[in-house]
N, C-alpha and C. Protein backbone atom coordinates (compact mmCIF):
# COMPACT_ATOMS: atom_id res chain seq x y z
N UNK A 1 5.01 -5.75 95.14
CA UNK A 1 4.51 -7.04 95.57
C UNK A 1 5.21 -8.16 94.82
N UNK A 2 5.78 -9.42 95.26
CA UNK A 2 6.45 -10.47 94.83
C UNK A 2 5.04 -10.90 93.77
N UNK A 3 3.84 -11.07 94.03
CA UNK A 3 3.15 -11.97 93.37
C UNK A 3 2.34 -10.76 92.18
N UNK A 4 2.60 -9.79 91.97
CA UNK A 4 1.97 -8.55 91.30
C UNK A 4 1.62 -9.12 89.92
N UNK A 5 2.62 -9.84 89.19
CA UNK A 5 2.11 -10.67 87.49
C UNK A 5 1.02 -11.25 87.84
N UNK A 6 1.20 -12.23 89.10
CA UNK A 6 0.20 -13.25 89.26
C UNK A 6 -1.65 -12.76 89.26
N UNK A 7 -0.89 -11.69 90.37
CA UNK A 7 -2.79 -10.75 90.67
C UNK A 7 -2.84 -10.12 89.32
N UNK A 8 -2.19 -9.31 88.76
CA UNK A 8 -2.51 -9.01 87.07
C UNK A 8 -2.99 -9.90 86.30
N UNK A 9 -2.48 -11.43 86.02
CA UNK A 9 -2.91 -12.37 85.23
C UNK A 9 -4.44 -12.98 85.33
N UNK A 10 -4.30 -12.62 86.84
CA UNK A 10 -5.90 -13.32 87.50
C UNK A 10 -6.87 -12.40 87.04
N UNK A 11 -6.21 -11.21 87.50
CA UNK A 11 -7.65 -10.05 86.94
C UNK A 11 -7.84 -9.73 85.71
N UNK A 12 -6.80 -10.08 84.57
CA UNK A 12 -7.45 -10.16 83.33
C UNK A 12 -7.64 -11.39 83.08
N UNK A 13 -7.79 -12.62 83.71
CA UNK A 13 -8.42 -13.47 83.38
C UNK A 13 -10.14 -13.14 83.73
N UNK A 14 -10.01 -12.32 84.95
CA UNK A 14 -11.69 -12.54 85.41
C UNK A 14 -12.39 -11.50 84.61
N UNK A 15 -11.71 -10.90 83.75
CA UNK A 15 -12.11 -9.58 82.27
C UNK A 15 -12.70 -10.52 81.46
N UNK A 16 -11.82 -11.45 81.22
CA UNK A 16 -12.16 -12.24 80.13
C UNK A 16 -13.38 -13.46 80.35
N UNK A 17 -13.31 -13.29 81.33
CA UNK A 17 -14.81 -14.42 81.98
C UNK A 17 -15.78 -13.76 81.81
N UNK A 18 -15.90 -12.43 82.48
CA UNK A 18 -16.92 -11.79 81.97
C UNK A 18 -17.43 -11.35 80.45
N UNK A 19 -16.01 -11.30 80.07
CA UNK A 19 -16.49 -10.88 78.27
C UNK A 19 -17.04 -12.11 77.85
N UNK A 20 -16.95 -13.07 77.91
CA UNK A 20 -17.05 -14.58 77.54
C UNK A 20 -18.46 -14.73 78.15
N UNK A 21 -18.76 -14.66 79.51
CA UNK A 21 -20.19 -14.96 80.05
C UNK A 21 -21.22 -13.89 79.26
N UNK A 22 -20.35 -12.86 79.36
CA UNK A 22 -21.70 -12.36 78.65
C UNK A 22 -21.99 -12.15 77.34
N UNK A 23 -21.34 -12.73 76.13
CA UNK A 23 -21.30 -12.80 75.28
C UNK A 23 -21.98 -14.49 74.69
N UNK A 24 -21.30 -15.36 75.40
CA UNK A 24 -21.23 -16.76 75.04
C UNK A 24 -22.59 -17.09 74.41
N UNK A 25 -23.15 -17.78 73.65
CA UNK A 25 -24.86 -17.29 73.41
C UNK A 25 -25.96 -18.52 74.35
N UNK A 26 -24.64 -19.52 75.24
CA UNK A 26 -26.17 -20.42 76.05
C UNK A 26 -25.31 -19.85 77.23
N UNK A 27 -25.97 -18.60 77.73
CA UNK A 27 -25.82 -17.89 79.21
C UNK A 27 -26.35 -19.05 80.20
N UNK A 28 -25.27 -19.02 81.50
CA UNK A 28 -25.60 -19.81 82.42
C UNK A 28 -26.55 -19.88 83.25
N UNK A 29 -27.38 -20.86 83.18
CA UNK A 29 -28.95 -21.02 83.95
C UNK A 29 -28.59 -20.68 85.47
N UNK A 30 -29.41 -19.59 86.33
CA UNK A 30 -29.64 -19.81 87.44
C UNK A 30 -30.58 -21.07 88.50
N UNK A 31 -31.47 -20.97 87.43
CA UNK A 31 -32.59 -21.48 88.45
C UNK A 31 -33.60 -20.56 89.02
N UNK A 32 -33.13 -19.26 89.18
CA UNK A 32 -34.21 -18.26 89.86
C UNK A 32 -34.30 -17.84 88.97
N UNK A 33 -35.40 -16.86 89.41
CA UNK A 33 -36.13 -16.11 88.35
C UNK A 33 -35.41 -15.01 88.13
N UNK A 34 -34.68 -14.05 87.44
CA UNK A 34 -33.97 -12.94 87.30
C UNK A 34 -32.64 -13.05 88.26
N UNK A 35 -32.41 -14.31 88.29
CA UNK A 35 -31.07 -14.87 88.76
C UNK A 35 -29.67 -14.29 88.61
N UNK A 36 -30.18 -14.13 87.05
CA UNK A 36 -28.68 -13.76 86.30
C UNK A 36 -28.29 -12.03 86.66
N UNK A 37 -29.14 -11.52 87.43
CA UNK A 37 -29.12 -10.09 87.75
C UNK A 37 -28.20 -9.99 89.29
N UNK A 38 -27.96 -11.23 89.62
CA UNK A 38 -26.90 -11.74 90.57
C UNK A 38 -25.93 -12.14 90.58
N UNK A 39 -25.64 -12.45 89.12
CA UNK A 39 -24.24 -12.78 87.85
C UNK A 39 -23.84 -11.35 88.19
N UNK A 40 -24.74 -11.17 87.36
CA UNK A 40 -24.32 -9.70 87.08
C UNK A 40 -23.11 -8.32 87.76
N UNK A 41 -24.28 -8.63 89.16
CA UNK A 41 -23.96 -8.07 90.16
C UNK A 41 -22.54 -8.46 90.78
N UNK A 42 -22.03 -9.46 90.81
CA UNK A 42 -21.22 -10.16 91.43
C UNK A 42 -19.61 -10.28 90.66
N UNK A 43 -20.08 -9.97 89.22
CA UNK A 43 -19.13 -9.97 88.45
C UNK A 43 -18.56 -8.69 88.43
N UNK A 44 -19.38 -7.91 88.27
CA UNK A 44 -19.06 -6.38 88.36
C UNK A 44 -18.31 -6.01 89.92
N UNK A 45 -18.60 -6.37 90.57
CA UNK A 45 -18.31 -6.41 91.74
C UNK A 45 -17.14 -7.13 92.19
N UNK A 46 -16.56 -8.00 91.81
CA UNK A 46 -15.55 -8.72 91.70
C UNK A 46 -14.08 -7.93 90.81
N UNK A 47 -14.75 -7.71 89.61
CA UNK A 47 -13.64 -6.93 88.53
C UNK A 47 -13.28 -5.46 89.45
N UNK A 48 -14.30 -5.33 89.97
CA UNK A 48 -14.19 -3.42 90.83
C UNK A 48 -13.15 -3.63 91.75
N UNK A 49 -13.63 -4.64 92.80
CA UNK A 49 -13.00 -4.91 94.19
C UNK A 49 -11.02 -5.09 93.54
N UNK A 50 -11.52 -6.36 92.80
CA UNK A 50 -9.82 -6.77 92.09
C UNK A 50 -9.26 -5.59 91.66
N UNK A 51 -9.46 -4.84 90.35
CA UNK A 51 -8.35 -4.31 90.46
C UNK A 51 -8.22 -3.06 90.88
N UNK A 52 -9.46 -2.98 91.65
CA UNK A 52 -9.17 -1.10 92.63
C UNK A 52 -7.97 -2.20 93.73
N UNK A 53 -7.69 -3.13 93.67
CA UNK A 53 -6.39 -3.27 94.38
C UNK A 53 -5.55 -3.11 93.90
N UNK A 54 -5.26 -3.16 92.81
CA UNK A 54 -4.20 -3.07 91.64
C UNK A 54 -3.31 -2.21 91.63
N UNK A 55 -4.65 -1.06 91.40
CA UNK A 55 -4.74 0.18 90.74
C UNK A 55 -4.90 1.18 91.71
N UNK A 56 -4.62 2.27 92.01
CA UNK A 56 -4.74 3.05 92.96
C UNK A 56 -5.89 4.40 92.38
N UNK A 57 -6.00 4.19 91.05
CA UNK A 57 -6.69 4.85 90.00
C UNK A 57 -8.26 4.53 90.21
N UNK A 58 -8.95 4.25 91.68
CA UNK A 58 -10.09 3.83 91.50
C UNK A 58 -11.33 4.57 90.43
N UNK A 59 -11.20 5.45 91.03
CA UNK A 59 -12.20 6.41 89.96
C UNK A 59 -12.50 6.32 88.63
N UNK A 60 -11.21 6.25 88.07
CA UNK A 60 -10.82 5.76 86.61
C UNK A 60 -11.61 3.85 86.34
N UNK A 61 -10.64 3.30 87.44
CA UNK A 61 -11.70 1.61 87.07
C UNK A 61 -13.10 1.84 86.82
N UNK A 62 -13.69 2.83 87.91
CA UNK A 62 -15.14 2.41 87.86
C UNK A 62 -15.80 3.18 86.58
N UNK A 63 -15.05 4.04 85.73
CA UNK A 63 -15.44 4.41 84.67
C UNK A 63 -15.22 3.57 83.98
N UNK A 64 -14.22 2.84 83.94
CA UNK A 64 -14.13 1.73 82.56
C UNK A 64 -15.06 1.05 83.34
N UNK A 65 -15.48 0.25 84.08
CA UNK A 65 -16.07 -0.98 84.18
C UNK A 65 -17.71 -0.58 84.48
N UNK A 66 -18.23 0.59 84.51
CA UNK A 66 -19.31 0.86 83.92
C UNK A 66 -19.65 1.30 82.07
N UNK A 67 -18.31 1.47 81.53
CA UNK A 67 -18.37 1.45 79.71
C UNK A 67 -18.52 -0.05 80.00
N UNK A 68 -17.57 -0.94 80.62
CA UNK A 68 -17.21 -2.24 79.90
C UNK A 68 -18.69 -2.94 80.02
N UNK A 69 -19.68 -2.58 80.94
CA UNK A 69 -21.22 -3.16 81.30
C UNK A 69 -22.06 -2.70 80.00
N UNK A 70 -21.84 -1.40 79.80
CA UNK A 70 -23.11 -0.88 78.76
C UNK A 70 -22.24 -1.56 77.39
N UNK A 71 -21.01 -1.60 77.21
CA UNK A 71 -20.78 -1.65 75.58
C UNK A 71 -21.03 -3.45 75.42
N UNK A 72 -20.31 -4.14 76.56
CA UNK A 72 -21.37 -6.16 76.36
C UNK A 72 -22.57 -5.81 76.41
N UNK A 73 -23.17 -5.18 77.25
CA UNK A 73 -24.48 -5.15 76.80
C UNK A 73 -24.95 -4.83 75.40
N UNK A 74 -24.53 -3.68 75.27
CA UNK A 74 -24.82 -3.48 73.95
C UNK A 74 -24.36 -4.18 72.81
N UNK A 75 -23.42 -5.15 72.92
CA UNK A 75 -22.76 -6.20 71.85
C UNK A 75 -23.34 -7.45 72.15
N UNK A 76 -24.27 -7.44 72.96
CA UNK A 76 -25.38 -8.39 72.77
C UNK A 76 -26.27 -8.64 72.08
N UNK A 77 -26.71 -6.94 71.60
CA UNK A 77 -27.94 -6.65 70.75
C UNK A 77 -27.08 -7.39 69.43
N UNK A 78 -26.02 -7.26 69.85
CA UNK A 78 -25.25 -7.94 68.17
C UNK A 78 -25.19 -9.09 68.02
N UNK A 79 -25.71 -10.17 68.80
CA UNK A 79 -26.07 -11.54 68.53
C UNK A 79 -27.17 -11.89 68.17
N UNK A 80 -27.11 -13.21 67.72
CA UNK A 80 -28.75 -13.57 67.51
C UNK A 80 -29.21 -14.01 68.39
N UNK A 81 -28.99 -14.56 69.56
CA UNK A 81 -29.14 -15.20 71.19
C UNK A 81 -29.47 -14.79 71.58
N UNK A 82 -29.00 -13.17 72.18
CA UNK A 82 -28.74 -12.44 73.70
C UNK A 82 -29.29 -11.20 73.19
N UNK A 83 -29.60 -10.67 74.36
CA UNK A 83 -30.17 -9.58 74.10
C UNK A 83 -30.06 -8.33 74.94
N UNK A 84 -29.45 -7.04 75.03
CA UNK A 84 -29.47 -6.33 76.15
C UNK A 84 -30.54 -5.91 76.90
N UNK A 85 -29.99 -5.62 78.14
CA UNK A 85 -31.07 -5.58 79.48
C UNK A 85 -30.72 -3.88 80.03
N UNK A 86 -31.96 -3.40 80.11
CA UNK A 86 -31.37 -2.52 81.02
C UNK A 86 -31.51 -2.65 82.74
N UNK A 87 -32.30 -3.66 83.08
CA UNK A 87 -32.04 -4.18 84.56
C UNK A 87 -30.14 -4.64 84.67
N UNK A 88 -30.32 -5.09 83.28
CA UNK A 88 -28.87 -6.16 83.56
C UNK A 88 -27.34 -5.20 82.98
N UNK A 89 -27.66 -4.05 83.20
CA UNK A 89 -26.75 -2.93 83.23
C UNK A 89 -26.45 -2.09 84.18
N UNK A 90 -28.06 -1.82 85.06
CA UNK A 90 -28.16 -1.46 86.29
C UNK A 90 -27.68 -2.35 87.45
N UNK A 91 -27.39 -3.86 87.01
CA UNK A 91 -26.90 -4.84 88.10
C UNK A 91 -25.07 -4.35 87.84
N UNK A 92 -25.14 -4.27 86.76
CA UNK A 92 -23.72 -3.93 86.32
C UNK A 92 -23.29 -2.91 87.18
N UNK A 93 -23.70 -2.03 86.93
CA UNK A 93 -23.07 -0.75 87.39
C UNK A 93 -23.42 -0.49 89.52
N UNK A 94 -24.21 -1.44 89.78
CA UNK A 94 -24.41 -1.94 90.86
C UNK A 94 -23.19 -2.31 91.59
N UNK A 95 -23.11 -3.60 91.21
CA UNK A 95 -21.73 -4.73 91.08
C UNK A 95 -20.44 -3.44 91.44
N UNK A 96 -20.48 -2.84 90.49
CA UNK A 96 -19.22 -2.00 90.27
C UNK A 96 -19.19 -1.10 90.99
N UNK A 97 -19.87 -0.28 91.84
CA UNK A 97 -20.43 0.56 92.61
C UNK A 97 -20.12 0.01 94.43
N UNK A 98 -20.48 -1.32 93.86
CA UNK A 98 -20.38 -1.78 95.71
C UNK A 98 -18.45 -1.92 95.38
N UNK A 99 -18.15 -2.60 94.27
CA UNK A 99 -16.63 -2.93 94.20
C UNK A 99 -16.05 -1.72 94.70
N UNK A 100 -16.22 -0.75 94.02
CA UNK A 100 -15.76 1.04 94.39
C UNK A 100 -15.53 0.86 96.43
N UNK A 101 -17.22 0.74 96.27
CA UNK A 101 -16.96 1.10 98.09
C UNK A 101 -16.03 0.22 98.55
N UNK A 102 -16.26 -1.16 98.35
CA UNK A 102 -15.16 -2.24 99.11
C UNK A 102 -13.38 -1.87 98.57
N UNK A 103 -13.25 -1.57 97.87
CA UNK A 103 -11.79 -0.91 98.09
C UNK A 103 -11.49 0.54 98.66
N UNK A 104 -12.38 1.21 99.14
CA UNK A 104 -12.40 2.01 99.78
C UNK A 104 -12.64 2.01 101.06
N UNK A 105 -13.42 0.88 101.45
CA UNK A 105 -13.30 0.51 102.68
C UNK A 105 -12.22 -0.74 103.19
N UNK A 106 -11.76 -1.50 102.60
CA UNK A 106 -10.17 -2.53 102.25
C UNK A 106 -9.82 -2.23 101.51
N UNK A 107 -9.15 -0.95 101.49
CA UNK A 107 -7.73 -0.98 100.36
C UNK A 107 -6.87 -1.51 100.10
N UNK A 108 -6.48 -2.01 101.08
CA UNK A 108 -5.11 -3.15 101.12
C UNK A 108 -5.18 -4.80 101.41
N UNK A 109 -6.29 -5.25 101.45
CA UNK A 109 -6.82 -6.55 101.67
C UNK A 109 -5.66 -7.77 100.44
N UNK A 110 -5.49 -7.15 99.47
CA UNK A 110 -4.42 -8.14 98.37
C UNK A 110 -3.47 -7.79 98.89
N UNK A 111 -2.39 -6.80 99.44
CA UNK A 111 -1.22 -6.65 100.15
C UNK A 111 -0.98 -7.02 100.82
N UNK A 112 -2.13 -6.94 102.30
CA UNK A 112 -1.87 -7.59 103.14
C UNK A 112 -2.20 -9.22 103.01
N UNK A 113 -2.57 -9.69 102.04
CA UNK A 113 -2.37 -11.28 101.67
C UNK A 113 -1.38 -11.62 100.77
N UNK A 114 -1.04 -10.86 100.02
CA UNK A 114 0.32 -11.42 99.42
C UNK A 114 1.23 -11.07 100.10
N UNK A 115 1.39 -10.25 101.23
CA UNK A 115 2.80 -10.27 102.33
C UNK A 115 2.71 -11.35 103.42
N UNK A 116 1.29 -11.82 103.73
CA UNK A 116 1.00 -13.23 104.41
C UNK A 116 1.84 -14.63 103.56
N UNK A 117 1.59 -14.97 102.43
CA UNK A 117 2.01 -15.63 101.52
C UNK A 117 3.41 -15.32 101.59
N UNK A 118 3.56 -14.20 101.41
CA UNK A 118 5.67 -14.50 101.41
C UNK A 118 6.23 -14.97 102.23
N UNK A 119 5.40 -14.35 103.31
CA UNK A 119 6.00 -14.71 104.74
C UNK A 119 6.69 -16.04 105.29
C-alpha cells in the first residue's frame, strides 16, 4: 500500500489515545450514566477493526488487545484517581470482539480506500 506508514502511524496513535484515556486521572465525562462503558466499547473496537487491517495476524491482535484492556485496567488500580472495572473490561473485550468480527466480515475496507485515494 502507498499510504501503509501513514495507516501504521494512525493506529499507533489511536494505542496511545487509549493508553492516555485510560490512564489520564480526569476521565472524560459522558453525561450518561455508565457512559464510559461506550468509550470503552468503541475504543476497543476501533484498535481491533484498525489494525486487523494491518495485520493479517487477527487472532494474535485480539489477544494483545484483550491483555492491553485487563493490564490499563489493572494500572489503574495504580493511581490514586481511577480505579479498575470489571464491567469496564468486559466493554473492553466487547469492543475487541465486535473489531475481530468486522475485519472478518471487511477485510479489505483500508485497501480498498487507500487504492481509491491513489487513484
Amino acid at each position: 500500500m502507498i499510504y501503509r506508514p501513514y495507516w501504521l502511524a494512525l493506529g499507533w496513535l489511536l494505542v496511545a489515545a487509549v493508553c492516555w484515556l485510560s490512564l489520564t486521572p480526569s476521565p472524560v465525562e459522558t453525561g450518561i450514566d455508565q457512559g464510559d462503558k461506550i468509550g470503552h466499547l468503541l475504543a476497543y473496537f476501533s484498535l481491533m477493526a484498525w489494525w486487523g487491517q494491518l495485520d493479517p495476524r487477527r487472532g494474535r491482535l485480539l489477544v494483545l488487545f484483550l491483555f492491553m484492556g485487563l493490564l490499563l485496567e489493572g494500572l489503574q488500580g495504580l493511581t490514586p484517581t481511577r480505579q479498575p472495572s470489571g464491567l469496564d473490561m468486559l466493554a473492553n473485550a466487547a469492543g475487541a470482539g465486535l473489531g475481530w468480527l468486522a475485519t472478518r466480515t471487511w477485510p479489505d475496507w483500508l485497501a480498498r480506500l487507500d487504492r481509491q485515494w491513489s487513484a
